[in-house]
N, C-alpha and C. Protein backbone atom coordinates (compact mmCIF):
# COMPACT_ATOMS: atom_id res chain seq x y z
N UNK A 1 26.66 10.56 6.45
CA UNK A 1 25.53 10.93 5.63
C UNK A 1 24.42 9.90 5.83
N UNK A 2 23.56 10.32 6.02
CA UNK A 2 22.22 9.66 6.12
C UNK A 2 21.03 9.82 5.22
N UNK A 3 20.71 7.97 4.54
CA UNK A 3 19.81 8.42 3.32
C UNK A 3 18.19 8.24 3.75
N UNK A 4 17.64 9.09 3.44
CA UNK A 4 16.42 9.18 3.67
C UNK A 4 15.32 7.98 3.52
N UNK A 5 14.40 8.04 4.12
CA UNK A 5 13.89 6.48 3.98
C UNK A 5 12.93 6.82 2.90
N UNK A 6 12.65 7.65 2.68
CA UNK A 6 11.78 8.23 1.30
C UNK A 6 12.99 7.74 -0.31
N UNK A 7 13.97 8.04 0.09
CA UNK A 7 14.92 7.17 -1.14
C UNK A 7 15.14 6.05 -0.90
N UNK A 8 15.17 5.35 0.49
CA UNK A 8 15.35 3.66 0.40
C UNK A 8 14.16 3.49 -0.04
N UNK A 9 13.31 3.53 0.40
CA UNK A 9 12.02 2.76 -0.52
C UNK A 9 12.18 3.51 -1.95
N UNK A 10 11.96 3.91 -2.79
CA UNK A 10 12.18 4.48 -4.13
C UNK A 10 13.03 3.47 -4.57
N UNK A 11 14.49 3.29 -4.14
CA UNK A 11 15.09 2.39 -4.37
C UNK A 11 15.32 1.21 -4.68
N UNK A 12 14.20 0.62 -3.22
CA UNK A 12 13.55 -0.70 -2.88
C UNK A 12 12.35 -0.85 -4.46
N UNK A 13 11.98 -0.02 -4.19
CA UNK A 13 10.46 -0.26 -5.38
C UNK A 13 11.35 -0.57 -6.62
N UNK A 14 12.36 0.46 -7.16
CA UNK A 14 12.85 0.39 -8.45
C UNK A 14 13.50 -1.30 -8.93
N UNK A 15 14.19 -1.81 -7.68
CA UNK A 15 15.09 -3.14 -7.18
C UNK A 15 13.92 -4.05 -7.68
N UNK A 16 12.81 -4.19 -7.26
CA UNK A 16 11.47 -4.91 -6.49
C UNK A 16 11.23 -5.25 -8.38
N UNK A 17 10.86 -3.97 -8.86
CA UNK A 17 10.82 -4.03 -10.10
C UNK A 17 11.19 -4.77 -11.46
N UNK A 18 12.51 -4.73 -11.38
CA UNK A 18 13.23 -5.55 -12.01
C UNK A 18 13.33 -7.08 -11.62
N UNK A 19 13.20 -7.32 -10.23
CA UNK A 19 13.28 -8.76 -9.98
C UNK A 19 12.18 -9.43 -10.42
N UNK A 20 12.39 -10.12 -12.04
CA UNK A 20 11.15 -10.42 -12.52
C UNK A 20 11.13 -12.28 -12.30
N UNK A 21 12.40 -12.75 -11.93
CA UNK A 21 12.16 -14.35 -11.33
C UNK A 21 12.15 -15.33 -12.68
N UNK A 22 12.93 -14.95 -13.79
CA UNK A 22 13.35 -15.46 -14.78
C UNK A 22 14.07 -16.99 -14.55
N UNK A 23 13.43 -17.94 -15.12
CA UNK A 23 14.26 -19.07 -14.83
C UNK A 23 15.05 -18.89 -16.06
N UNK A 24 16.49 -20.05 -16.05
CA UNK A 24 17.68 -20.10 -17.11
C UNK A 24 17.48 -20.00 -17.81
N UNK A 25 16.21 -20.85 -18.71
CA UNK A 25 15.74 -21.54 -19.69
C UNK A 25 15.17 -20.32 -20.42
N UNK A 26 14.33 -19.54 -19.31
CA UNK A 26 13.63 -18.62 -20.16
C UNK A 26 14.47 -17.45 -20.53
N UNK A 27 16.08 -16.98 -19.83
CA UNK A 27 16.86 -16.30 -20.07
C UNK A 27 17.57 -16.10 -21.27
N UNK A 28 17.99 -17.46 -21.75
CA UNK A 28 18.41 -17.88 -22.50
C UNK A 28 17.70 -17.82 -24.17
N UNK A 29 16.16 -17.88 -23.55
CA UNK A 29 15.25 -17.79 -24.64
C UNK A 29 15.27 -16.18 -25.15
N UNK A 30 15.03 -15.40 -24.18
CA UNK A 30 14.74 -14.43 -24.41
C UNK A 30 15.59 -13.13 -25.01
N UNK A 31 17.26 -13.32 -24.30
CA UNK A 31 18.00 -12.64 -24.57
C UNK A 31 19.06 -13.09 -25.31
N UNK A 32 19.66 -12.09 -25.93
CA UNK A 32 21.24 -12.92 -27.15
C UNK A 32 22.46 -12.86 -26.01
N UNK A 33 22.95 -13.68 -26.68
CA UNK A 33 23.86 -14.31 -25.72
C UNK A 33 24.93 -13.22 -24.82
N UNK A 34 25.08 -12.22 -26.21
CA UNK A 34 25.85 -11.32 -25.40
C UNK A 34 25.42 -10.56 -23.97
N UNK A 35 24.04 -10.09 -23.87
CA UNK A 35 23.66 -9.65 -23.28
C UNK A 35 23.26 -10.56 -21.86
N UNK A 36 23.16 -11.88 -21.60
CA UNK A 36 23.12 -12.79 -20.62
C UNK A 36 23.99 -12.48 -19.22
N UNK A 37 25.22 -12.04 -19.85
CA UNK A 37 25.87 -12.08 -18.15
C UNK A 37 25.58 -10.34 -17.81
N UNK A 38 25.29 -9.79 -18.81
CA UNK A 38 25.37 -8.55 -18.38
C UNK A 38 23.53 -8.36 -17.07
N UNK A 39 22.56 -9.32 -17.55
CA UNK A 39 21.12 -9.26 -17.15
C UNK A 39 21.76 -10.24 -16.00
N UNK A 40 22.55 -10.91 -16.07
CA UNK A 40 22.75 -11.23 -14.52
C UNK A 40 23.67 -10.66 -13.28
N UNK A 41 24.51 -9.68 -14.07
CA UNK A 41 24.63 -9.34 -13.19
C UNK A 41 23.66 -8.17 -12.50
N UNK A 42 23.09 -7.55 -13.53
CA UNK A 42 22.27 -6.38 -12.78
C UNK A 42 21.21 -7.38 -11.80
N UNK A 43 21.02 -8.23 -12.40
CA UNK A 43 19.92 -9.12 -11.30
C UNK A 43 20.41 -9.33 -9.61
N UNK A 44 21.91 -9.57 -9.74
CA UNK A 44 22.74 -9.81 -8.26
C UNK A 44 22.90 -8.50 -7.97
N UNK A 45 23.20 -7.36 -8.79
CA UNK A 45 23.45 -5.95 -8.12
C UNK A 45 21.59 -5.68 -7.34
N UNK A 46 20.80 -6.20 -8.34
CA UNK A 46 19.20 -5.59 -7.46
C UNK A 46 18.91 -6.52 -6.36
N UNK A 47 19.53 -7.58 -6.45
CA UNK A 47 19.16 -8.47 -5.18
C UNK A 47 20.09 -7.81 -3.92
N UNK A 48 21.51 -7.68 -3.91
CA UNK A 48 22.14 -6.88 -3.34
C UNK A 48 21.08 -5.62 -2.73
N UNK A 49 20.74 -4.45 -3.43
CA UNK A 49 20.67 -3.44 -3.35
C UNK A 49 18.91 -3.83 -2.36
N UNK A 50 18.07 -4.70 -2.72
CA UNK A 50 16.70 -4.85 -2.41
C UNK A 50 17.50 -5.50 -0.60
N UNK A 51 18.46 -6.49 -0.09
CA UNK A 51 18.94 -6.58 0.90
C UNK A 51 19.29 -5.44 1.76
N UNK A 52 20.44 -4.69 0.89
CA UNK A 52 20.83 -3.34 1.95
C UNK A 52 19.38 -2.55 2.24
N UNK A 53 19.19 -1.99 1.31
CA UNK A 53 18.10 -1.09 1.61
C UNK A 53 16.73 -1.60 2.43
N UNK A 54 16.52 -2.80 2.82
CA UNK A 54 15.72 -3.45 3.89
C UNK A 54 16.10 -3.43 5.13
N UNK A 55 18.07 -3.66 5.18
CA UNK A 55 18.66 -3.38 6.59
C UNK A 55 18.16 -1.56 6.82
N UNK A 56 18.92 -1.23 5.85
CA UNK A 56 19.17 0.21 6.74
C UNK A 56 17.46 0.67 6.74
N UNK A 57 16.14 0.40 5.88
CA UNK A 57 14.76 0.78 6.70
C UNK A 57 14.43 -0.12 7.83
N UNK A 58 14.94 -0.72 7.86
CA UNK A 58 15.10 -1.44 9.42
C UNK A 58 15.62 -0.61 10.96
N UNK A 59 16.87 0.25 10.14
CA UNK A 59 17.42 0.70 11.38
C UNK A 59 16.47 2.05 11.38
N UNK A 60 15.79 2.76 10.23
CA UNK A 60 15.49 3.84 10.65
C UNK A 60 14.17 3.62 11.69
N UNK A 61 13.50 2.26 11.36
CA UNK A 61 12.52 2.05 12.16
C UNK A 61 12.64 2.12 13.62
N UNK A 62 14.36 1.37 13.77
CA UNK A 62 14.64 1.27 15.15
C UNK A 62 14.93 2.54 15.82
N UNK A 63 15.19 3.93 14.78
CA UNK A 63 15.72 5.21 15.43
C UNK A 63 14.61 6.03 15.85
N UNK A 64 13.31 5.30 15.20
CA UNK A 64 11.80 5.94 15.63
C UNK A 64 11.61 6.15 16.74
């Protein structure tokens, strides 16, 4: 299956979005405690997801 590069970027943008570059300090400020590991991990799942989806519009460039 092959995903369209019209959904990797969508993807990319949505990823792009969320990576707002929060230092600890201000994490800590902002959110209750419970909610801390949960905002980090979605932060490593969008950093993840903003990586893949740069490889694979990479390869569609190369299939041009």
């Amino acid at each position: 299956m092959i995903i369209s590069e019209r959904t990797l970027k969508k993807w990319r943008k949505e990823s792009l979005a969320f990576n707002d570059n929060l230092t600890p300090d201000e994490i800590n400020a902002q959110l209750p405690s419970g909610q801390i590991a949960t905002y980090i991990k979605l932060k490593d799942a969008n950093i993840r997801i903003i990586k893949m989806t740069q490889e694979l519009l990479d390869q569609h460039l190369l299939n041009k």
